[in-house]
Protein backbone atom coordinates (compact mmCIF):
# COMPACT_ATOMS: atom_id res chain seq x y z
CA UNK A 1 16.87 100.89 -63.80
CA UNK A 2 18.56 104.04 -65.39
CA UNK A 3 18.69 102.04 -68.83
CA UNK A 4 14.57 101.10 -68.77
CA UNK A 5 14.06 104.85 -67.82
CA UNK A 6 15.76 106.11 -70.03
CA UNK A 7 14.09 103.99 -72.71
CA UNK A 8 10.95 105.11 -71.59
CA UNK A 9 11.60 108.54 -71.89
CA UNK A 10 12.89 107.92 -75.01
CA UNK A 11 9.60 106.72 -76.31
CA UNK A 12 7.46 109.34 -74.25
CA UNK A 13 9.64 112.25 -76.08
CA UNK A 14 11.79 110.66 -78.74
CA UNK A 15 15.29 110.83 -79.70
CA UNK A 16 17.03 114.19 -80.08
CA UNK A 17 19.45 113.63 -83.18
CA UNK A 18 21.66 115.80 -84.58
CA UNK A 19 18.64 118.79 -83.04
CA UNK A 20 16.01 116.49 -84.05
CA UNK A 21 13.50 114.85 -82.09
CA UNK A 22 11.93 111.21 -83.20
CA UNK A 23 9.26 109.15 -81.40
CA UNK A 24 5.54 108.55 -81.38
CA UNK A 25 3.42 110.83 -80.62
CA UNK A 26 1.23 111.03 -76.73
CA UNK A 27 -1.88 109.36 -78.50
CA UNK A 28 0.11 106.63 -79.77
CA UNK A 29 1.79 106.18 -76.08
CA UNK A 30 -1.13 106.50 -75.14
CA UNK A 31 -2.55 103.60 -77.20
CA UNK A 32 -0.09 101.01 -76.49
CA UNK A 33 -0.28 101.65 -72.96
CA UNK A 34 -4.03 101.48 -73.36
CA UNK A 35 -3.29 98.17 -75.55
CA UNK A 36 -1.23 96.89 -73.22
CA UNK A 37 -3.50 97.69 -69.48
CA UNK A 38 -6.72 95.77 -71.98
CA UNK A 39 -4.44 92.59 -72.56
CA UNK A 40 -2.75 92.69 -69.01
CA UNK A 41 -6.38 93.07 -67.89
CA UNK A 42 -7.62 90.46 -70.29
CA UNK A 43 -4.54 88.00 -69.12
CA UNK A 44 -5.91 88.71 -65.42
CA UNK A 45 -9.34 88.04 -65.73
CA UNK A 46 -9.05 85.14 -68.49
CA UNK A 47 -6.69 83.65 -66.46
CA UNK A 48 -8.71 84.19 -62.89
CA UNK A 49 -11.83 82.51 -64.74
CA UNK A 50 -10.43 79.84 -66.41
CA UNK A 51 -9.11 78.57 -62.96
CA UNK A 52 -12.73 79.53 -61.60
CA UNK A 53 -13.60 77.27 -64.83
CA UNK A 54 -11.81 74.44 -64.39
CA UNK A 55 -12.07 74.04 -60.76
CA UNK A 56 -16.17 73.96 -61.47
CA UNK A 57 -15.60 71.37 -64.19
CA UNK A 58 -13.56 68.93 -62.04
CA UNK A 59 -16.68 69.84 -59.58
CA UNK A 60 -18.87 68.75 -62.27
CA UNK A 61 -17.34 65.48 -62.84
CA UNK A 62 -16.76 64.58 -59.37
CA UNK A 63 -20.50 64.67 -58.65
CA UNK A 64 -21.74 63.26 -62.18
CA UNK A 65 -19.23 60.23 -60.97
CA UNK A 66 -20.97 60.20 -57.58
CA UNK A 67 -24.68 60.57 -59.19
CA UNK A 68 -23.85 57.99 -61.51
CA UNK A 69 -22.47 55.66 -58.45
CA UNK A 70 -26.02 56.32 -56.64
CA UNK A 71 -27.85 55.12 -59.15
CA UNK A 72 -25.85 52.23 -59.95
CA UNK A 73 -25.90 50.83 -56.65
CA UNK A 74 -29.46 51.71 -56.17
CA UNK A 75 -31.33 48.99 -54.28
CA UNK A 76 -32.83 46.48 -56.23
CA UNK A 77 -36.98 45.82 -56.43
CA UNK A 78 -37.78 43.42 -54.36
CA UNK A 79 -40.71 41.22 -54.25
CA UNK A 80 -42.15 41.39 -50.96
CA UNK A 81 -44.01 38.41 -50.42
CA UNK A 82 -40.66 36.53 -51.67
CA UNK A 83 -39.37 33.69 -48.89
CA UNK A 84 -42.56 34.04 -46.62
CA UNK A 85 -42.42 31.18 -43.87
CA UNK A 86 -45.59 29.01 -42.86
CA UNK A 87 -46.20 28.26 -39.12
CA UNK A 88 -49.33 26.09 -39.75
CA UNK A 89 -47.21 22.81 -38.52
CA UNK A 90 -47.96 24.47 -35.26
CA UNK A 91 -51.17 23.47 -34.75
CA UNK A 92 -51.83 19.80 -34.22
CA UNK A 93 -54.09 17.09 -35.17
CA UNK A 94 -56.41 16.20 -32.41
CA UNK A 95 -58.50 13.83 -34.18
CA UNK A 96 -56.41 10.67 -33.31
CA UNK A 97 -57.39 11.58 -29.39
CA UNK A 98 -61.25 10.85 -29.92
CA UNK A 99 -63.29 7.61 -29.40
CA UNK A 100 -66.79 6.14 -29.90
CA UNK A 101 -68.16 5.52 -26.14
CA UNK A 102 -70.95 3.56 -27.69
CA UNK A 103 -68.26 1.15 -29.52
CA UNK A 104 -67.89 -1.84 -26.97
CA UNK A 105 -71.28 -1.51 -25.33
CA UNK A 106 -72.28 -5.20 -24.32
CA UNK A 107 -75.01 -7.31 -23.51
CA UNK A 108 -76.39 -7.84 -20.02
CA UNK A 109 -76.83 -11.30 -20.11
CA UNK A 110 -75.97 -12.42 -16.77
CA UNK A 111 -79.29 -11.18 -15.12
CA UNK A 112 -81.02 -12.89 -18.25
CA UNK A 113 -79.07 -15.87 -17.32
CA UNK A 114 -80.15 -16.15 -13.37
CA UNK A 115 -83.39 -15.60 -14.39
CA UNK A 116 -83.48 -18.37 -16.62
CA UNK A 117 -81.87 -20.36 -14.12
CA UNK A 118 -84.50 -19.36 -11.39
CA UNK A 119 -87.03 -20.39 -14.06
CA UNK A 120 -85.44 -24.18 -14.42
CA UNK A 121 -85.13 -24.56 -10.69
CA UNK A 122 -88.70 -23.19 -9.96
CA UNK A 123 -90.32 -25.35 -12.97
CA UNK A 124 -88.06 -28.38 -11.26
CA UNK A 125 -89.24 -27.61 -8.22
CA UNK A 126 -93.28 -27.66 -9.27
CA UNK A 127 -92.71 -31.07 -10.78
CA UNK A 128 -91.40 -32.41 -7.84
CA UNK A 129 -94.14 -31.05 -5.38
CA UNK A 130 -96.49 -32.33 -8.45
CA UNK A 131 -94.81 -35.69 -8.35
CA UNK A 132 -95.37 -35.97 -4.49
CA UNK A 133 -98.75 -34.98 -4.44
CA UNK A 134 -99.67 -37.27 -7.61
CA UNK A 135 -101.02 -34.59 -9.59
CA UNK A 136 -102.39 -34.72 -12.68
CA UNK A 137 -100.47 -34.37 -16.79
CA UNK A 138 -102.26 -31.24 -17.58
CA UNK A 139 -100.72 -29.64 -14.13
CA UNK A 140 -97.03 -30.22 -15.73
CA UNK A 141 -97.75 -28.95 -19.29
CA UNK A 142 -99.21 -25.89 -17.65
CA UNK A 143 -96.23 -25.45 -15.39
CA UNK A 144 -93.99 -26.04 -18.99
CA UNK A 145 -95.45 -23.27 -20.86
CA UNK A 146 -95.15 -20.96 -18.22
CA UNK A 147 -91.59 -21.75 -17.98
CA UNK A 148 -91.14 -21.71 -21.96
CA UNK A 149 -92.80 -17.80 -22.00
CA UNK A 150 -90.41 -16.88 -19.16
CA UNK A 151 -87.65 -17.75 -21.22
CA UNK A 152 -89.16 -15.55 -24.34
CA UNK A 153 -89.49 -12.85 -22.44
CA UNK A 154 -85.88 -12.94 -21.68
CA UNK A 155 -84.56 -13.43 -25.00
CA UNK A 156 -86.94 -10.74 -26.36
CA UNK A 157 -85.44 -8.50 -23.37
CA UNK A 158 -81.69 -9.34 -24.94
CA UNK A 159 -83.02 -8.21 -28.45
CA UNK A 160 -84.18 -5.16 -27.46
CA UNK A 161 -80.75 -4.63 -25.59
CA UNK A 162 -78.84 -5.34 -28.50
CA UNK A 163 -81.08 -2.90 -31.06
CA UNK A 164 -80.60 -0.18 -28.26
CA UNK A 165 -76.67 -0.84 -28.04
CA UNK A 166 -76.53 -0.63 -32.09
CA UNK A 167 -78.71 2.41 -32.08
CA UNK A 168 -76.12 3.75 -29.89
CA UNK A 169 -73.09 2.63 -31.61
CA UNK A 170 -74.78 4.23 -34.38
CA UNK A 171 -75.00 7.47 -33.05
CA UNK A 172 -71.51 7.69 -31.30
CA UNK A 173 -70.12 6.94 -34.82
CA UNK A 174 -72.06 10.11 -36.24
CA UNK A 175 -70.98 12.60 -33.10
CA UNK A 176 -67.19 11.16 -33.95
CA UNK A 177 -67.27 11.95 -37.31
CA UNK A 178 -69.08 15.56 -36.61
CA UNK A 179 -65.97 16.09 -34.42
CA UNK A 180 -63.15 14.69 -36.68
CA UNK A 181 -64.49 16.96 -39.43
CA UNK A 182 -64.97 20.01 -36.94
CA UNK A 183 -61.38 19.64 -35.92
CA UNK A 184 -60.03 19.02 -39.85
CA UNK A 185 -61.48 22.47 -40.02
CA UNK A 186 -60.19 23.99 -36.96
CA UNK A 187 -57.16 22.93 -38.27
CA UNK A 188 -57.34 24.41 -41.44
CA UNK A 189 -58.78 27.65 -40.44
CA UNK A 190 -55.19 27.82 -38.12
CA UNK A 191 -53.06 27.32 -41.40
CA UNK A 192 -55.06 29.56 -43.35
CA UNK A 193 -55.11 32.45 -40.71
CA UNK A 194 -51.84 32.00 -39.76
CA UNK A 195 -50.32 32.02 -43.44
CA UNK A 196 -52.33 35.13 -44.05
CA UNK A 197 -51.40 36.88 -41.10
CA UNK A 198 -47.00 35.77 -41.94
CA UNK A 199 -47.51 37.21 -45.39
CA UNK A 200 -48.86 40.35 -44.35
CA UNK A 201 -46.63 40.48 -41.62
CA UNK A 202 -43.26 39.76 -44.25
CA UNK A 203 -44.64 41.86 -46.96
CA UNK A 204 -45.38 44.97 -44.60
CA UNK A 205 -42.12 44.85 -43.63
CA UNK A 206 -40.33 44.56 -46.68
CA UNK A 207 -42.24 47.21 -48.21
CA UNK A 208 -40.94 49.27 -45.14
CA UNK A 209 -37.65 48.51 -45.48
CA UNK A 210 -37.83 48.93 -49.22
CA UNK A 211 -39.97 52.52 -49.23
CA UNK A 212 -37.56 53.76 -46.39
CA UNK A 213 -34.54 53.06 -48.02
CA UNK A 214 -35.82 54.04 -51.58
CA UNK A 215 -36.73 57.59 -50.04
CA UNK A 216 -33.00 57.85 -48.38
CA UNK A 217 -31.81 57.09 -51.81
CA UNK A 218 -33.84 59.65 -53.62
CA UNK A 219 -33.16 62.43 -51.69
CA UNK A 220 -29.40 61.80 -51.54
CA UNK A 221 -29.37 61.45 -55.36
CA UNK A 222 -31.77 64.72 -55.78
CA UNK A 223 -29.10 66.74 -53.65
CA UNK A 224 -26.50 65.39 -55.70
CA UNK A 225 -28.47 66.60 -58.77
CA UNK A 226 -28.69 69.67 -57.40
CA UNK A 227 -25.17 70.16 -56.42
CA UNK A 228 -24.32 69.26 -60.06
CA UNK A 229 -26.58 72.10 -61.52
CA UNK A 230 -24.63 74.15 -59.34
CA UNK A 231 -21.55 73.49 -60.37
CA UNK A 232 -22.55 72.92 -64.37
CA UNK A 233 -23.63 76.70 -63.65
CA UNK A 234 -20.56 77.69 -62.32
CA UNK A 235 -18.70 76.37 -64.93
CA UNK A 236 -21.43 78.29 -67.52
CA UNK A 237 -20.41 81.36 -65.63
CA UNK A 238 -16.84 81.14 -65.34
CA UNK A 239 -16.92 80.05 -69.45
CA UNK A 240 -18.93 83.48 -69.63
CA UNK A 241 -16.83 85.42 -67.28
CA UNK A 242 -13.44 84.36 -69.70
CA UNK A 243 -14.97 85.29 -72.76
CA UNK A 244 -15.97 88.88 -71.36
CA UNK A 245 -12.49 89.14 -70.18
CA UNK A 246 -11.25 88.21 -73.87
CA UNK A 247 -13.71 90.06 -74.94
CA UNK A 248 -12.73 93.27 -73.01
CA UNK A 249 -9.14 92.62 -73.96
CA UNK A 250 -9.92 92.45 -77.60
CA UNK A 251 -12.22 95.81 -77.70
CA UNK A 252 -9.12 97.23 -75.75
CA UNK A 253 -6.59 96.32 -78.49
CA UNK A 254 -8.54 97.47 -80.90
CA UNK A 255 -9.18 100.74 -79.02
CA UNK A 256 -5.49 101.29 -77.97
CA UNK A 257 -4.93 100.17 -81.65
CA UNK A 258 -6.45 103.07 -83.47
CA UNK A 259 -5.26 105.19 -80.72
CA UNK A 260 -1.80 104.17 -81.44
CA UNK A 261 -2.48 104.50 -85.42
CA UNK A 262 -4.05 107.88 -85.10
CA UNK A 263 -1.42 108.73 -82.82
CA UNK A 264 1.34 108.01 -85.62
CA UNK A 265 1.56 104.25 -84.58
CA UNK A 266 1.24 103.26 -88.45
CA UNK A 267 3.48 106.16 -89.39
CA UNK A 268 7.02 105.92 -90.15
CA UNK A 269 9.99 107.68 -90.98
CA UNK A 270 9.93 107.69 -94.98
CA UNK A 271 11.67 109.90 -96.46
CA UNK A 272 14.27 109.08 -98.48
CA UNK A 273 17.10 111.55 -96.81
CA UNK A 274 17.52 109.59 -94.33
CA UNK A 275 18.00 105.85 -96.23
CA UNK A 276 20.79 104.49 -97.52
CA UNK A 277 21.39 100.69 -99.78
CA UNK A 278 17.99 101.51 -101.50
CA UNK A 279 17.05 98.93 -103.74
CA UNK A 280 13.21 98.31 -105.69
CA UNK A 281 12.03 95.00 -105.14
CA UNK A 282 8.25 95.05 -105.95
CA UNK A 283 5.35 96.55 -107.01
CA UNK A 284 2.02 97.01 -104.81
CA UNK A 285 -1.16 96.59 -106.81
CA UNK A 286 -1.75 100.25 -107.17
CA UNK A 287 1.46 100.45 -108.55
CA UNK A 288 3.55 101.94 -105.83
CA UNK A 289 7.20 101.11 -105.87
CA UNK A 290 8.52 98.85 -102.70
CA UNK A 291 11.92 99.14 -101.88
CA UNK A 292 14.48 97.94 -99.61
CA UNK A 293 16.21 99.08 -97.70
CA UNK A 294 18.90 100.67 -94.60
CA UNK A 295 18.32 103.74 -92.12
CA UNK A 296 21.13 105.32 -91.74
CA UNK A 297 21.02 106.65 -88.49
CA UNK A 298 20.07 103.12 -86.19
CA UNK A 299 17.67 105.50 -84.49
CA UNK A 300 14.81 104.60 -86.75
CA UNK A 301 15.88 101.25 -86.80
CA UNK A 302 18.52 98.34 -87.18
CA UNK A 303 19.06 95.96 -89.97
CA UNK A 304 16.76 96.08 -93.33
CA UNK A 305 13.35 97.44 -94.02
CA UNK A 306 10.65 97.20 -96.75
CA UNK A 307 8.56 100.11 -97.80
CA UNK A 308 8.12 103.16 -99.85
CA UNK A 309 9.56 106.43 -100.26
CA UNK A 310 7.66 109.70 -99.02
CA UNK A 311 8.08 111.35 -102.57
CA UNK A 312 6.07 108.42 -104.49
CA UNK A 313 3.06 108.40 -102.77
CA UNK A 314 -0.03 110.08 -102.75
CA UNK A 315 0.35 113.15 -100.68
CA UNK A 316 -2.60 112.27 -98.11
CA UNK A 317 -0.61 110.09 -96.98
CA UNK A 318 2.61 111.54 -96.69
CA UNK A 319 3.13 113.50 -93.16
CA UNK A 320 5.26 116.60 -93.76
CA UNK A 321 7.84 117.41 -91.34
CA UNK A 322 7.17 113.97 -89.19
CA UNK A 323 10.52 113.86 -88.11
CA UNK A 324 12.17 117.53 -88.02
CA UNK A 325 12.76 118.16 -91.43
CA UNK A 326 11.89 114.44 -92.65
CA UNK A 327 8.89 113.65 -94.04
CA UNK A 328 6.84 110.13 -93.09
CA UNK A 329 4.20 108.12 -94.66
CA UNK A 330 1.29 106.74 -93.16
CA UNK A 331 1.09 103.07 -94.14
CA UNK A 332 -2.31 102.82 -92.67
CA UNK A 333 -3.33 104.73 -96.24
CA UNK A 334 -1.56 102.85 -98.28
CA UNK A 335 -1.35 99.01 -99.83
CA UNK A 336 2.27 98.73 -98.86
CA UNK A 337 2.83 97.01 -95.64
CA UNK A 338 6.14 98.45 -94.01
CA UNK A 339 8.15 95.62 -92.52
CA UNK A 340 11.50 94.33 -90.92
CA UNK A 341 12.88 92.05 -93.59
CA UNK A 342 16.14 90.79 -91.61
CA UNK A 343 18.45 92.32 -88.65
């Protein structure tokens, strides 16, 4: 602890050597701490919103994953009408269930029959009472056609029976049909109606089941969306919120940079009092001699240097009395740069 402050009071008010006091100047301090607080700050923020940028991106591709999942498993379109089932076998053919009542309708004969009969036996009867009272020819053929119109009579009777029983038939044939074809379209109106109302029925449904789940599907997918936009603009933010913070660092550098140059940052000790293994190496391209070379005192400096000496430059840019007695040389003037070339 005694070692750091002592270093930093070195720097704060130099070195006293041999009644001579080195170091930078309070505005260069002052620069390089100002130099230093920007990038520290810089580090900081960057650092605090490139986490904050990160942690948004992984946000950001968590819920583009999840989006993307929604709408790959989205239901598919259905067709609604698809698989209906017909009940129409439930109605049944009645048709086999109806008769003609006029079918089988018979002749009655058997009253025909006694009357012939009581014809015979009363025309048998007259010829024997004619017979026993010795009547005359003309008496029996009388009695004969009497008997033979009785008998027309009844076969005109069975005729008559037999057109009325076909009239009949007839008509019992027409009624069945009327009825077979009335229920044939009973029938059909049941299948029709029926299949109608179970498509209805299964597409109503499905369209239900399709609309409601659609809708659930939507909204999830729009919050989603939403939650991405979120985070894409959190990451946006967090990008911006780094780049001010580099930003901020850089314009502090630069600040703490001129205040460390104007403060005698760029200076250094120059003259050539105070050098020792001095040799010329180069030329700058205004012509100013570059040397290398030793400090002598390891105050200014360990190991070897490159630069120029105070008494060859221009003198705006030579600093009398910089260091005690010894001048300096602003390099920030000059085309020389002013280097450590090995320890």
């Amino acid at each position: 602890m005694e070692h750091i402050l002592e270093i930093l009071h070195n720097i704060w008010y130099g070195l006293d050597v041999d009644g001579l006091q080195y170091g930078l100047g309070p505005m260069a301090i002052a620069g390089i701490v100002q130099a230093g607080g920007s990038i520290l700050g810089g580090l900081f923020g960057g650092g605090a919103a490139r986490k904050a940028e990160e942690a948004a991106r992984r946000e950001r591709m968590r819920l583009e994953n999840k989006l993307n999942n929604l709408e790959k498993n989205r239901q598919a379109i259905i067709n609604p009408y698809e698989g209906v089932e017909n009940l129409s076998d439930l109605a049944e053919d009645l048709s086999g269930q109806m008769s003609n009542p006029y079918a089988n309708l018979g002749v009655a004969t058997q009253a025909a029959e006694i009357q012939i009969e009581e014809a015979d036996i009363s025309l048998a009867n007259t010829l024997d009472t004619l017979q026993a009272t010795g009547a005359s020819a003309g008496g029996a053929t009388a009695l004969a056609q009497a008997a033979l119109q009785s008998k027309k009579q009844v076969s005109a009777n069975i005729e008559q029976q037999e057109a009325q029983n076909e009239k009949l038939r007839v008509q019992g044939e027409q009624q069945l049909q009327s009825q077979k074809i009335a229920e044939q379209q009973r029938l059909q109106g049941i299948q029709m109606s029926e299949g109608q109302r179970i498509q209805s029925a299964e597409a109503a449904g499905k369209q239900f089941v399709f609309g409601t789940r659609e809708q659930r599907e939507v909204a999830e997918m729009d919050r989603v969306a939403t939650q991405l936009s979120g985070a894409e603009a959190r990451q946006q933010q967090a990008a911006a919120d780094r780049t001010s913070a580099m930003t901020t660092a850089i314009g502090g550098i630069v600040s703490g940079v001129s205040s460390f140059a104007e403060g005698g940052g760029f200076k250094k000790e120059s003259d050539r009092r105070i050098k020792k293994n001095i040799k010329l190496i180069a030329k700058s391209k205004s012509g100013l001699n570059i040397y290398a070379f030793e400090y002598i005192d390891k105050i200014f400096g360990e190991g070897v240097w490159q630069g120029v000496m105070s008494d060859e430059v221009s003198s705006n840019a030579v600093i009398k009395n910089f260091a005690g007695e010894f001048d300096g040389v602003d390099y920030s003037k000059i085309d020389v740069e002013f280097k450590q070339l090995s320890l």
